[in-house]
PDB file of N, CA and C in Angstrom:
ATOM      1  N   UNK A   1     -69.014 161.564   1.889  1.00  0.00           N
ATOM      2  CA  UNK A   1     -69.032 160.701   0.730  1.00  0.00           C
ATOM      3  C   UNK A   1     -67.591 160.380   0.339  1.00  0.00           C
ATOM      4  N   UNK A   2     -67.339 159.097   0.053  1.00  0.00           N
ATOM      5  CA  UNK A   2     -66.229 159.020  -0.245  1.00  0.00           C
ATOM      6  C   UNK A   2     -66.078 158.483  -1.988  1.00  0.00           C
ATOM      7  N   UNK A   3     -64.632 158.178  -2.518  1.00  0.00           N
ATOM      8  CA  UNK A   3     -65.067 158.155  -3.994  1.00  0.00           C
ATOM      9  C   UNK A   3     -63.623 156.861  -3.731  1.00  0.00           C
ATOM     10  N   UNK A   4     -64.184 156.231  -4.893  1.00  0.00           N
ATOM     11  CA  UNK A   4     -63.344 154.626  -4.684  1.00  0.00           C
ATOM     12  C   UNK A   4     -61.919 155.346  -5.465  1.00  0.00           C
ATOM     13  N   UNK A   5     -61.631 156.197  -6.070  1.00  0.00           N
ATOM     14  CA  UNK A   5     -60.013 156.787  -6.251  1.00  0.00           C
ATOM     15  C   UNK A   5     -59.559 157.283  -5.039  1.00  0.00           C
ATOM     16  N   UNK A   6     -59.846 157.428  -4.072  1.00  0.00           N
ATOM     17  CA  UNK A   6     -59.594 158.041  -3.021  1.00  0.00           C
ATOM     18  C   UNK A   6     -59.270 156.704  -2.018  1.00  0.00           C
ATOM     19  N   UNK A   7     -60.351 155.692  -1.930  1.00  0.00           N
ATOM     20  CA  UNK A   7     -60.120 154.535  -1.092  1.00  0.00           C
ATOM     21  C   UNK A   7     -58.972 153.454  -1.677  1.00  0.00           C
ATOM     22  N   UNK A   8     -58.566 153.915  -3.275  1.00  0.00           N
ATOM     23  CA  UNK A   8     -57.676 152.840  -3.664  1.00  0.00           C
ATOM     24  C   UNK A   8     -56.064 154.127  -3.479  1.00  0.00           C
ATOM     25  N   UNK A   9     -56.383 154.993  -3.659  1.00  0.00           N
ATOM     26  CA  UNK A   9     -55.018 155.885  -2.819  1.00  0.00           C
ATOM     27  C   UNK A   9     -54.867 155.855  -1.922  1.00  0.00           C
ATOM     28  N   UNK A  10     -55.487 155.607  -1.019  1.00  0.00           N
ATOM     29  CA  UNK A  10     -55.730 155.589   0.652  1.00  0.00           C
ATOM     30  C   UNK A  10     -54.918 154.106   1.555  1.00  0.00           C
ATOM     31  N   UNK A  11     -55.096 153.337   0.495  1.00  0.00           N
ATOM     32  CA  UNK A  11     -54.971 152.241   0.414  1.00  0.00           C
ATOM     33  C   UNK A  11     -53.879 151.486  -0.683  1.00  0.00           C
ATOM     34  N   UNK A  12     -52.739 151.758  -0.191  1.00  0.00           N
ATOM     35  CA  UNK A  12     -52.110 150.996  -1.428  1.00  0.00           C
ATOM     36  C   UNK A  12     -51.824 149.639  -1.486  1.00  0.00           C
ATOM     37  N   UNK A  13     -51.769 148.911  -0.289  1.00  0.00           N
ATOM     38  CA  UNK A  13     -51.737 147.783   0.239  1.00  0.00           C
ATOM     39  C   UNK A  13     -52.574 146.722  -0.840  1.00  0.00           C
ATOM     40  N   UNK A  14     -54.013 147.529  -1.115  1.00  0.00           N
ATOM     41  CA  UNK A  14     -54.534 146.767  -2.003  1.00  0.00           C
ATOM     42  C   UNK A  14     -54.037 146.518  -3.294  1.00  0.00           C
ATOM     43  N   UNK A  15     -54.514 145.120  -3.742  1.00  0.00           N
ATOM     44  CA  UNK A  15     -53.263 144.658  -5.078  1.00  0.00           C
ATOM     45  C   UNK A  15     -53.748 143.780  -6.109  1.00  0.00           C
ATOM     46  N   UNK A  16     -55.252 143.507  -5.638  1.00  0.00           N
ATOM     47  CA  UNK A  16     -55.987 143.256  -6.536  1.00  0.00           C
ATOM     48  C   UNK A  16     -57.521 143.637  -6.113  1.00  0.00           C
ATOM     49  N   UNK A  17     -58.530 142.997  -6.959  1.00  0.00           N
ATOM     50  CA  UNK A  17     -59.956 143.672  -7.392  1.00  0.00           C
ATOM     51  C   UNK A  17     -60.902 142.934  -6.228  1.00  0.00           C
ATOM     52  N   UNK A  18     -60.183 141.593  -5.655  1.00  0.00           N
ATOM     53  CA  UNK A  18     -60.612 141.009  -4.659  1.00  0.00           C
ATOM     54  C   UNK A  18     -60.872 141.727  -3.501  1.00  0.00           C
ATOM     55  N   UNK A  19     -59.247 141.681  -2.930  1.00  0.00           N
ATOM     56  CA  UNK A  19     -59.122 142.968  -1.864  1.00  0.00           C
ATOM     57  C   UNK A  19     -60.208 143.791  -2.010  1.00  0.00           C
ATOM     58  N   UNK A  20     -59.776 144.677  -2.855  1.00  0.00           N
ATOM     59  CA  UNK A  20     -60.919 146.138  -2.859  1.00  0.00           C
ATOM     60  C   UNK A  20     -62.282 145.577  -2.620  1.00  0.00           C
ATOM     61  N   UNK A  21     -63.121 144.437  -2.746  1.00  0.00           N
ATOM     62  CA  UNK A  21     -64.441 144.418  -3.002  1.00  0.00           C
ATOM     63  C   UNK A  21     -64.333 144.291  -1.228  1.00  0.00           C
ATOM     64  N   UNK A  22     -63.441 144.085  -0.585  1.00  0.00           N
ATOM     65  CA  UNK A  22     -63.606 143.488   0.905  1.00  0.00           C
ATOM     66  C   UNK A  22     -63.598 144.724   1.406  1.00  0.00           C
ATOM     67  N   UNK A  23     -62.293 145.849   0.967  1.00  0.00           N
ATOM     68  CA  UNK A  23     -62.282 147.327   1.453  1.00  0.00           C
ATOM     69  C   UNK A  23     -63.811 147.639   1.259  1.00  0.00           C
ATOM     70  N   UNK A  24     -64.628 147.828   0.337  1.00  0.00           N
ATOM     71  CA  UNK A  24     -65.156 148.757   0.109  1.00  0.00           C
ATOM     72  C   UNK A  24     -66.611 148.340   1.028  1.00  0.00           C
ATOM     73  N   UNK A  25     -66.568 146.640   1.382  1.00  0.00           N
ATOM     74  CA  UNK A  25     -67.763 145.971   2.099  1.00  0.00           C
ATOM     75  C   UNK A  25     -67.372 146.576   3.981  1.00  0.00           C
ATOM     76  N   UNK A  26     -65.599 146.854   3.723  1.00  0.00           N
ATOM     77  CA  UNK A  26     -66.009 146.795   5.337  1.00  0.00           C
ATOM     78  C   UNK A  26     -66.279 148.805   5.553  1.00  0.00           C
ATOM     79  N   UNK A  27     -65.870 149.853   4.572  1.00  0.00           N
ATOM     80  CA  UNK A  27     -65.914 150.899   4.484  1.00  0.00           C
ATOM     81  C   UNK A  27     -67.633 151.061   4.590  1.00  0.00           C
ATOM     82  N   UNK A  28     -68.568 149.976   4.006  1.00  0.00           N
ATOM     83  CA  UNK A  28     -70.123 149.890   4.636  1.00  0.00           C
ATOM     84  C   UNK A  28     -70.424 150.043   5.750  1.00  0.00           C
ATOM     85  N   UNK A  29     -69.737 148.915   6.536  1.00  0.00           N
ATOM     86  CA  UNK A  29     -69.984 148.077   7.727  1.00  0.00           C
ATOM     87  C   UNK A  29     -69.910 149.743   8.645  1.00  0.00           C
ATOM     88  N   UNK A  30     -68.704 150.195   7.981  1.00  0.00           N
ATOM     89  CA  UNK A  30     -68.014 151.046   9.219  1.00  0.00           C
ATOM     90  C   UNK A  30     -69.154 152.492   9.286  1.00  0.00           C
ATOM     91  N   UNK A  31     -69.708 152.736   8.071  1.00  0.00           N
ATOM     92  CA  UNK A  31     -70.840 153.264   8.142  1.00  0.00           C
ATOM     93  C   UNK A  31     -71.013 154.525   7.511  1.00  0.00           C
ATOM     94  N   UNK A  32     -69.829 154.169   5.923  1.00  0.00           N
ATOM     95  CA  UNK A  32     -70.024 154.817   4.867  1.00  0.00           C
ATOM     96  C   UNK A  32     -71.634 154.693   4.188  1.00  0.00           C
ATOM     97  N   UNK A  33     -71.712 155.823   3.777  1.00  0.00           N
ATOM     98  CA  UNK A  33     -73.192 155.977   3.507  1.00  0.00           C
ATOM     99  C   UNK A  33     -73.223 156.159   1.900  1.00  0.00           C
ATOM    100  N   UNK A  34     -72.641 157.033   1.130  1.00  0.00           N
ATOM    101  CA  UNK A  34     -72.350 157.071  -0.048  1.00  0.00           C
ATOM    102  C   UNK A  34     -70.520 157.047  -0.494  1.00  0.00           C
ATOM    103  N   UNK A  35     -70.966 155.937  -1.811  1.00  0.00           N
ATOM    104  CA  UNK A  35     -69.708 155.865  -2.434  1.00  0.00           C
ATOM    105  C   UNK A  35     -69.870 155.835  -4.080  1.00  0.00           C
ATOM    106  N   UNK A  36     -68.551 157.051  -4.309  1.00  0.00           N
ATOM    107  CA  UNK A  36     -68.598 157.085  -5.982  1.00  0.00           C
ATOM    108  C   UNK A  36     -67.833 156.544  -6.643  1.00  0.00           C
ATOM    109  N   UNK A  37     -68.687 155.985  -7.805  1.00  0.00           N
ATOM    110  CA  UNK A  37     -67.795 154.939  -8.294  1.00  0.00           C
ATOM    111  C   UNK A  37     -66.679 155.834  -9.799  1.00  0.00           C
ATOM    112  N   UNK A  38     -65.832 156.550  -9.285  1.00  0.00           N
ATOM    113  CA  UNK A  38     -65.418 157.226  -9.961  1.00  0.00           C
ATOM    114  C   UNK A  38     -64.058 156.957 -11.250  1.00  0.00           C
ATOM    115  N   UNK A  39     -63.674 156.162 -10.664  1.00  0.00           N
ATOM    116  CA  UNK A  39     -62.573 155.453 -11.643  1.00  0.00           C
ATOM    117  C   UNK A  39     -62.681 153.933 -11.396  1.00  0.00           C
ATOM    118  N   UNK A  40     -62.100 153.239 -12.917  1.00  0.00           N
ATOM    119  CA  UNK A  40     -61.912 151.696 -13.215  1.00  0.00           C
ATOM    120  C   UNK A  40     -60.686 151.372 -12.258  1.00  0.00           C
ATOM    121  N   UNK A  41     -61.181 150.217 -10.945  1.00  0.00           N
ATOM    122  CA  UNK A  41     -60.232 150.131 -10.554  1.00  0.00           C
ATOM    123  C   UNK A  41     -58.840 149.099 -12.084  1.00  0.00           C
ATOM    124  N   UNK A  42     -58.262 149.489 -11.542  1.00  0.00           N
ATOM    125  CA  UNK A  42     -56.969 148.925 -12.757  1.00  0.00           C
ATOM    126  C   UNK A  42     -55.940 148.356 -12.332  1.00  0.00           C
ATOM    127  N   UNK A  43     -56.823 146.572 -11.614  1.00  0.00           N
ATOM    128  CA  UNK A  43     -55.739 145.677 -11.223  1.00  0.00           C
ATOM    129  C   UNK A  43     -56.118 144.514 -12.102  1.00  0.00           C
ATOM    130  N   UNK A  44     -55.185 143.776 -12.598  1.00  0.00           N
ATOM    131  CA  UNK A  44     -55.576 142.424 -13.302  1.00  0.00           C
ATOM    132  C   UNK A  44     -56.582 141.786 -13.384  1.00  0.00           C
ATOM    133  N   UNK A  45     -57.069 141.588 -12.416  1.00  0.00           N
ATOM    134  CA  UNK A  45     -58.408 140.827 -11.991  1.00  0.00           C
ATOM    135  C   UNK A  45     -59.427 141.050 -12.274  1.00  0.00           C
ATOM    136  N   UNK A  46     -59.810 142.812 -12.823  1.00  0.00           N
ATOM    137  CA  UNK A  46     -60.924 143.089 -12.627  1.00  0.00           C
ATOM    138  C   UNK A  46     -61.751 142.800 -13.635  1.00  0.00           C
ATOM    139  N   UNK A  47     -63.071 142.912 -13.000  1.00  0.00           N
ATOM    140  CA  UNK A  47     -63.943 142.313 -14.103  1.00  0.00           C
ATOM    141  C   UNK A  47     -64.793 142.886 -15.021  1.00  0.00           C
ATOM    142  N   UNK A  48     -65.309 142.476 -15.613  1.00  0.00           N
ATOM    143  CA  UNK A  48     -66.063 143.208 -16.649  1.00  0.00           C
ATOM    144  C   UNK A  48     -67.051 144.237 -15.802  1.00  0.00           C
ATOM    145  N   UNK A  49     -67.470 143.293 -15.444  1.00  0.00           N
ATOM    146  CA  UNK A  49     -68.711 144.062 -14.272  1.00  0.00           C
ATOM    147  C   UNK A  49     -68.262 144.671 -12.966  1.00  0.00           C
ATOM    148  N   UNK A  50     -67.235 145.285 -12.856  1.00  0.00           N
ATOM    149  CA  UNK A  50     -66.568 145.612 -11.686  1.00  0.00           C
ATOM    150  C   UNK A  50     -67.567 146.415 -11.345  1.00  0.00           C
ATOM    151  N   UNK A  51     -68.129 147.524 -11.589  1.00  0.00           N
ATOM    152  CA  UNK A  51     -69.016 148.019 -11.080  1.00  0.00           C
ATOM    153  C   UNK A  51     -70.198 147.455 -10.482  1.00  0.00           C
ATOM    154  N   UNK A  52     -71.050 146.380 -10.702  1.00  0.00           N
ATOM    155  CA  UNK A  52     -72.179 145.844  -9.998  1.00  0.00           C
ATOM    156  C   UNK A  52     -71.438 145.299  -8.896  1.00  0.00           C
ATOM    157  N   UNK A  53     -70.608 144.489  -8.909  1.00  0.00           N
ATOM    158  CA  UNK A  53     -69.853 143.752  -7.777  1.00  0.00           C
ATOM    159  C   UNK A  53     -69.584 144.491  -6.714  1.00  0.00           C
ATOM    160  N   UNK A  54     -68.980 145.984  -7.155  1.00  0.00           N
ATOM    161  CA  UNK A  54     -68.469 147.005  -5.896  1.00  0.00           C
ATOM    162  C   UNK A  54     -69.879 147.077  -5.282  1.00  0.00           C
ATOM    163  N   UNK A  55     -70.655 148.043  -6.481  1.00  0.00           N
ATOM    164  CA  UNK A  55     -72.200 148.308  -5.527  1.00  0.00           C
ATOM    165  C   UNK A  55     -72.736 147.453  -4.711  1.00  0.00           C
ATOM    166  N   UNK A  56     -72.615 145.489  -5.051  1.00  0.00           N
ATOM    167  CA  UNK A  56     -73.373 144.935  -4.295  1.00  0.00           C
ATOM    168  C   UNK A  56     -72.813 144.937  -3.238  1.00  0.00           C
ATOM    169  N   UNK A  57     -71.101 144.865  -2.943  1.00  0.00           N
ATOM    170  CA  UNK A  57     -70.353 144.958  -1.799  1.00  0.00           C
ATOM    171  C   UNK A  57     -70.877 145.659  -0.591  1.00  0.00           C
ATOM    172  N   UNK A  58     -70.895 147.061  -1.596  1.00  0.00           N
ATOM    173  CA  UNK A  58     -71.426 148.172  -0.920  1.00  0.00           C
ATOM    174  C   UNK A  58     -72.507 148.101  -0.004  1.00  0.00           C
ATOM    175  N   UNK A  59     -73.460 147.969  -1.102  1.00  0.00           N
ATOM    176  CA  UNK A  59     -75.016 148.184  -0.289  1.00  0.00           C
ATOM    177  C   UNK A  59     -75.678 146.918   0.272  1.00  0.00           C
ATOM    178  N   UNK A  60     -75.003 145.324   0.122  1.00  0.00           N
ATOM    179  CA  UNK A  60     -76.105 144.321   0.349  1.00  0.00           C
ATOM    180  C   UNK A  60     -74.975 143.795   1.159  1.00  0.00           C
ATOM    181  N   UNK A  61     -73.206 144.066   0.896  1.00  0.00           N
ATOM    182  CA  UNK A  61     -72.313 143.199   1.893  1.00  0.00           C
ATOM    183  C   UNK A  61     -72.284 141.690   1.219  1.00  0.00           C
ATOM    184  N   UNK A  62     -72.065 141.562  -0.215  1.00  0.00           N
ATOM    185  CA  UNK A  62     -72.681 140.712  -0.524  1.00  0.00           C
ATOM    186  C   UNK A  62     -71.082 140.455  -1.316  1.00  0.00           C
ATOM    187  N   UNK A  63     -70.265 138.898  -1.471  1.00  0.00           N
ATOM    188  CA  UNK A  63     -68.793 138.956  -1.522  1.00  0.00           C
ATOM    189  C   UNK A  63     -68.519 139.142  -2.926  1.00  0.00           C
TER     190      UNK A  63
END
């Protein structure tokens, strides 16, 4: 299981909320099975709903 503070440390490259929704769609693909949504990511962009957006990333691959 991985936890999205861990994938945005892992990752510093990322630099906004965009990026990350692509990290976290291809961290699916690759055949992450569970992810916690443990901290607000905290780049400009993000959105109110940052959380539904990651999950749909997550589980449907959906942009």
């Amino acid at each position: 299981m991985a936890t999205l503070s861990e994938l945005i440390i892992q990752h510093p490259e990322i630099e906004s909320f965009h990026h990350l929704v692509a990290l976290v769609r291809r961290r699916a693909e690759d055949g992450e099975v569970f992810l916690q949504f443990d901290v607000k990511p905290d780049y400009v962009d993000t959105p109110r709903n940052w959380h539904w957006q990651l999950e749909a990333a997550f589980t449907r691959g959906d942009p």
